[in-house]
C-alpha atoms as a PDB file:
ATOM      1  CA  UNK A   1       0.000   0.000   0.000  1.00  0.00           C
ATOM      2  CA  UNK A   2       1.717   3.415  -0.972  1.00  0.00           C
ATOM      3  CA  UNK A   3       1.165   6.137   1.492  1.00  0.00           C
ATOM      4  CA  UNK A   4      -0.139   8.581  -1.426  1.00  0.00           C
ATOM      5  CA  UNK A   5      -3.230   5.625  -1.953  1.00  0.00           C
ATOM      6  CA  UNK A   6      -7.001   7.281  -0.929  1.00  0.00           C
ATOM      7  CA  UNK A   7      -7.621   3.956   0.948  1.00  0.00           C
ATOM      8  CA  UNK A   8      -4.529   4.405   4.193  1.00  0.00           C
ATOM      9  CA  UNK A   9      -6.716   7.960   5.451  1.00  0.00           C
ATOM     10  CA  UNK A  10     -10.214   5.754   5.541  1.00  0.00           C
ATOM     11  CA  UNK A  11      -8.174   2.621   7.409  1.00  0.00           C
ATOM     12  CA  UNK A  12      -6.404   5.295   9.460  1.00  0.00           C
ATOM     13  CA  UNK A  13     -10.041   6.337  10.422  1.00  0.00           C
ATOM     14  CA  UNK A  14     -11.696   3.500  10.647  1.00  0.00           C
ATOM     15  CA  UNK A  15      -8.661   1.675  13.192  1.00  0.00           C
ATOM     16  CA  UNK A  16      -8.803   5.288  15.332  1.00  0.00           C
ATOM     17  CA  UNK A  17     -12.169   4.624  15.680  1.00  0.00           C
ATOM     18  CA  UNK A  18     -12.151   1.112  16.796  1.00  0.00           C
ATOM     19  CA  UNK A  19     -10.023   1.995  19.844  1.00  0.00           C
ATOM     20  CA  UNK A  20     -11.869   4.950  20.788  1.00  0.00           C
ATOM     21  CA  UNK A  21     -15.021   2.720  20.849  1.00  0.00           C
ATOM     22  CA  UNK A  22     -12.962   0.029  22.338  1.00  0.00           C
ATOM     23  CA  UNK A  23     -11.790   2.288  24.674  1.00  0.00           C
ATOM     24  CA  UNK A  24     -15.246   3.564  25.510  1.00  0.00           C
ATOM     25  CA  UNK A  25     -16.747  -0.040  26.655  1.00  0.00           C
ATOM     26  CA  UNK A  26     -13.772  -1.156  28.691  1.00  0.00           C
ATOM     27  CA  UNK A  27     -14.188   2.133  31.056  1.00  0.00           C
ATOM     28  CA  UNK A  28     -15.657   1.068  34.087  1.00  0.00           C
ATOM     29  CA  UNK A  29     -16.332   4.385  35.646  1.00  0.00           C
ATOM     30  CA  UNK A  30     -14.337   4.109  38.511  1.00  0.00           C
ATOM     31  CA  UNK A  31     -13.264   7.654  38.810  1.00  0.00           C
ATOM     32  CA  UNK A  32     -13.721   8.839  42.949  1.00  0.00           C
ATOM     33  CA  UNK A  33     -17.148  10.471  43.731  1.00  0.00           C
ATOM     34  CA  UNK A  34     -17.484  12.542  46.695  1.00  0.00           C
ATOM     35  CA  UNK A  35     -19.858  11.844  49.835  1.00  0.00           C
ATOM     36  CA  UNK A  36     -21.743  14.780  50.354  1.00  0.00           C
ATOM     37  CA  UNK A  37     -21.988  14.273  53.922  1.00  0.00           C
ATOM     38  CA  UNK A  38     -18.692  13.863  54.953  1.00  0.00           C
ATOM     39  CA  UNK A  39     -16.467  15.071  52.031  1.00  0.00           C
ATOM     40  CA  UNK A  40     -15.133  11.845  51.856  1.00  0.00           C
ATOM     41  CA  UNK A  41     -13.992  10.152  48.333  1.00  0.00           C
ATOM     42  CA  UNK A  42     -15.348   7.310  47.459  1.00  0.00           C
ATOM     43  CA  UNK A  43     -15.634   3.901  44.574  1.00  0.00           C
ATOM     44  CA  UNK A  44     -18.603   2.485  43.300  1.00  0.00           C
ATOM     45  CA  UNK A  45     -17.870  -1.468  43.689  1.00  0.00           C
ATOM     46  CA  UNK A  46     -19.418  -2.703  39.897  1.00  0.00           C
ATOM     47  CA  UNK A  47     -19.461  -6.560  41.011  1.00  0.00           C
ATOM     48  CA  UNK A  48     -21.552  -5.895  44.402  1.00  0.00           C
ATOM     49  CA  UNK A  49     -22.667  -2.399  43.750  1.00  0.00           C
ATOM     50  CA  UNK A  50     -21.428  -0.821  47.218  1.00  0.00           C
ATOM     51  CA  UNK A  51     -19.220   2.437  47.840  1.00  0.00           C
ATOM     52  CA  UNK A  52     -15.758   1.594  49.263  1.00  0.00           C
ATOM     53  CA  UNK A  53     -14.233   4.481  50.919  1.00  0.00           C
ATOM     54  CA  UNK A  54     -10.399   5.642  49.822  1.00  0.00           C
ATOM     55  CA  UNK A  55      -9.830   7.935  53.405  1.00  0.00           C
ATOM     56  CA  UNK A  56      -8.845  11.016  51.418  1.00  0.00           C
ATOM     57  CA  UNK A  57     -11.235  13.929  51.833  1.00  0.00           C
ATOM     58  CA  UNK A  58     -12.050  16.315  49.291  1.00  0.00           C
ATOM     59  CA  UNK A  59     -10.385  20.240  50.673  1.00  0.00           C
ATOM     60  CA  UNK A  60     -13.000  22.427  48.714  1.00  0.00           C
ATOM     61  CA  UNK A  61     -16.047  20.331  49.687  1.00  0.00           C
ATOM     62  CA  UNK A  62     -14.857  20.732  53.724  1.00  0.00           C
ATOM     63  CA  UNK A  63     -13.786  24.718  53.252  1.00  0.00           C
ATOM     64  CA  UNK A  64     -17.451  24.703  51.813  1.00  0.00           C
ATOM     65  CA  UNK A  65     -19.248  22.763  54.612  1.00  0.00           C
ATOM     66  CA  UNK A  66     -17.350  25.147  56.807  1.00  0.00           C
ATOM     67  CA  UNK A  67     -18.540  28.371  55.636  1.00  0.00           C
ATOM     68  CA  UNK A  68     -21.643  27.174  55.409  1.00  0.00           C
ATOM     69  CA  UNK A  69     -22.029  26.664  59.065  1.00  0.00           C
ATOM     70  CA  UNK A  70     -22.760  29.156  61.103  1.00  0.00           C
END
């Protein structure tokens, strides 16, 4: 295949697009979420659906819940 063919842009595309999908249905949305009631980061478990707790706490969430309180 010579690099000045019309047919290496479209496979070019079409394998870019293949790992995007790819890439797209192996995420498992396991990014940390924060507990609004204690500013605590947490995981959503997929396999038994439960939070597990990473003992970091989120600074602008607690400077928030402390000017909030009077």
């Amino acid at each position: 295949m010579d690099i000045s063919s019309t047919k290496l842009p479209i496979i070019l595309i079409l394998v870019l697009i293949g790992i995007l999908l790819l890439q797209f249905v192996t995420n498992d949305n396991s990014s940390p979420l924060i507990d609004p009631a204690t500013c605590e980061l947490y995981v959503v478990d997929s396999q038994i659906n439960t939070k597990k707790y990473l003992n970091e706490f989120d600074t602008k969430c607690l400077d928030f819940k402390n000017l909030s309180e009077p």
